[in-house]
Protein backbone atom coordinates (compact mmCIF):
# COMPACT_ATOMS: atom_id res chain seq x y z
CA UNK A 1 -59.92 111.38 81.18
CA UNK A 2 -61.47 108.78 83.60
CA UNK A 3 -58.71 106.36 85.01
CA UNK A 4 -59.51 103.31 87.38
CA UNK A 5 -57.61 101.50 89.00
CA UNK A 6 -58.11 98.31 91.58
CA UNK A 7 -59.53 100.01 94.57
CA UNK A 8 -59.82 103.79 93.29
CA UNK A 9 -60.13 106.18 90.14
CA UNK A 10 -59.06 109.78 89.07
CA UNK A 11 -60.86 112.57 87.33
CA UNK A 12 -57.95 114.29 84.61
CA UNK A 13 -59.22 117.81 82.66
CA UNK A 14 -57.42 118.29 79.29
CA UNK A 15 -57.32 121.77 77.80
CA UNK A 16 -56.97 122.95 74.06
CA UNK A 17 -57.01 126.29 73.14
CA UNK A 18 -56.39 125.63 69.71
CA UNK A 19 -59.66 123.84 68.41
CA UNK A 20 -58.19 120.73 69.47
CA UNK A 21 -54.92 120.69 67.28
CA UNK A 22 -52.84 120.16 70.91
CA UNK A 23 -53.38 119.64 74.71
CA UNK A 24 -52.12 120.38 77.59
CA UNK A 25 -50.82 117.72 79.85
CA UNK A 26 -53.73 116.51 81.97
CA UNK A 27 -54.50 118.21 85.45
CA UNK A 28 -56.10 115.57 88.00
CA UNK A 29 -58.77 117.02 89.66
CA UNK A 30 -59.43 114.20 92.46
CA UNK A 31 -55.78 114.90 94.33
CA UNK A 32 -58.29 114.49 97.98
CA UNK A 33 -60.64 111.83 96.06
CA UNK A 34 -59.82 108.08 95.19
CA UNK A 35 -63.45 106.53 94.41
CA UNK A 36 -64.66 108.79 92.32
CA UNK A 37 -67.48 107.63 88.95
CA UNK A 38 -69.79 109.82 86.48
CA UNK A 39 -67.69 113.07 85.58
CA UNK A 40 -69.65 115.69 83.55
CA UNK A 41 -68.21 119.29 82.44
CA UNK A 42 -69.78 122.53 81.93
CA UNK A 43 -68.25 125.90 80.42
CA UNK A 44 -70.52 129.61 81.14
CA UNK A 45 -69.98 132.20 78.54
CA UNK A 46 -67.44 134.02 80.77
CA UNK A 47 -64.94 131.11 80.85
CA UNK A 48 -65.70 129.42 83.69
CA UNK A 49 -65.23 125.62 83.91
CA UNK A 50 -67.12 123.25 86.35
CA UNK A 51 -66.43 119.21 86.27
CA UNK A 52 -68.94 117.69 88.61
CA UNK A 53 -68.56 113.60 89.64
CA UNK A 54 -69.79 111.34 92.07
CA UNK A 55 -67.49 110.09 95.40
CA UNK A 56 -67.50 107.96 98.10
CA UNK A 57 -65.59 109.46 101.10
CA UNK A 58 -64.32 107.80 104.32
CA UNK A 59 -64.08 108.88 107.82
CA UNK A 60 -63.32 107.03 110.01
CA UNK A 61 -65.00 103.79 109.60
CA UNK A 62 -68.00 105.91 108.14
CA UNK A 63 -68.80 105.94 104.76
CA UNK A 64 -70.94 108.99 102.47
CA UNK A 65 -71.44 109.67 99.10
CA UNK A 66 -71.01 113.25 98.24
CA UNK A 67 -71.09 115.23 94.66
CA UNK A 68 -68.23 117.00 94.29
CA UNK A 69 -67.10 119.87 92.09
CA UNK A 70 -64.04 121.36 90.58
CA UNK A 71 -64.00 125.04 89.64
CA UNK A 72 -61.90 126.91 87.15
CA UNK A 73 -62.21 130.63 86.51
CA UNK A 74 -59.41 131.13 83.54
CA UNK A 75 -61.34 128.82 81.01
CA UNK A 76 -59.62 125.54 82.63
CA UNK A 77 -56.23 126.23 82.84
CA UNK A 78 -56.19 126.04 86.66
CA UNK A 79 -58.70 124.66 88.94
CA UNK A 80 -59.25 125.43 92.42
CA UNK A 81 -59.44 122.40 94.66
CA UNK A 82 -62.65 120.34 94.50
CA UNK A 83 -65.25 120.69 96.81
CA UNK A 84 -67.78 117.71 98.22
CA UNK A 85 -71.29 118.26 99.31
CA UNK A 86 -72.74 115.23 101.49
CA UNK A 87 -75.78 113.62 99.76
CA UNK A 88 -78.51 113.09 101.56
CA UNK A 89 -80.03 108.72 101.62
């Protein structure tokens, strides 16, 4: 799930493990991100679960855009915190 709001947005990862019957309650995967667009999700064949989006971060004054990751290793029902990687202009 994709939520914006005035100002920011948040990433969410909903898990079913039973075709699609249920879900989980949504895990937000932007906790350290606020202006985040584009998510995209990939499973491997041993389970593991990458959602990869677009964010601005601040520092300062200083503004970057970095593509950031989120990483789960039990086929999405945890997710380590997401990591940024600064892009270069």
């Amino acid at each position: 799930r994709f939520k914006g709001n005035h100002g920011g947005s948040n990433i969410y990862v909903y898990r079913s493990t039973d075709h699609g019957a249920t879900f989980s309650n949504g895990t937000l995967l932007t906790t350290s991100f606020n202006d985040v667009q584009d998510p995209d999700i990939a499973v491997t064949s041993n389970g593991h679960v990458y959602v990869t989006f677009f964010a601005n971060t601040h520092k300062g004054n200083a503004q970057a855009q970095a593509v950031v990751y989120a990483k789960s290793i039990d086929c999405g029902a945890t997710f380590a915190p997401a990591k940024a990687s600064s892009m270069n202009s």
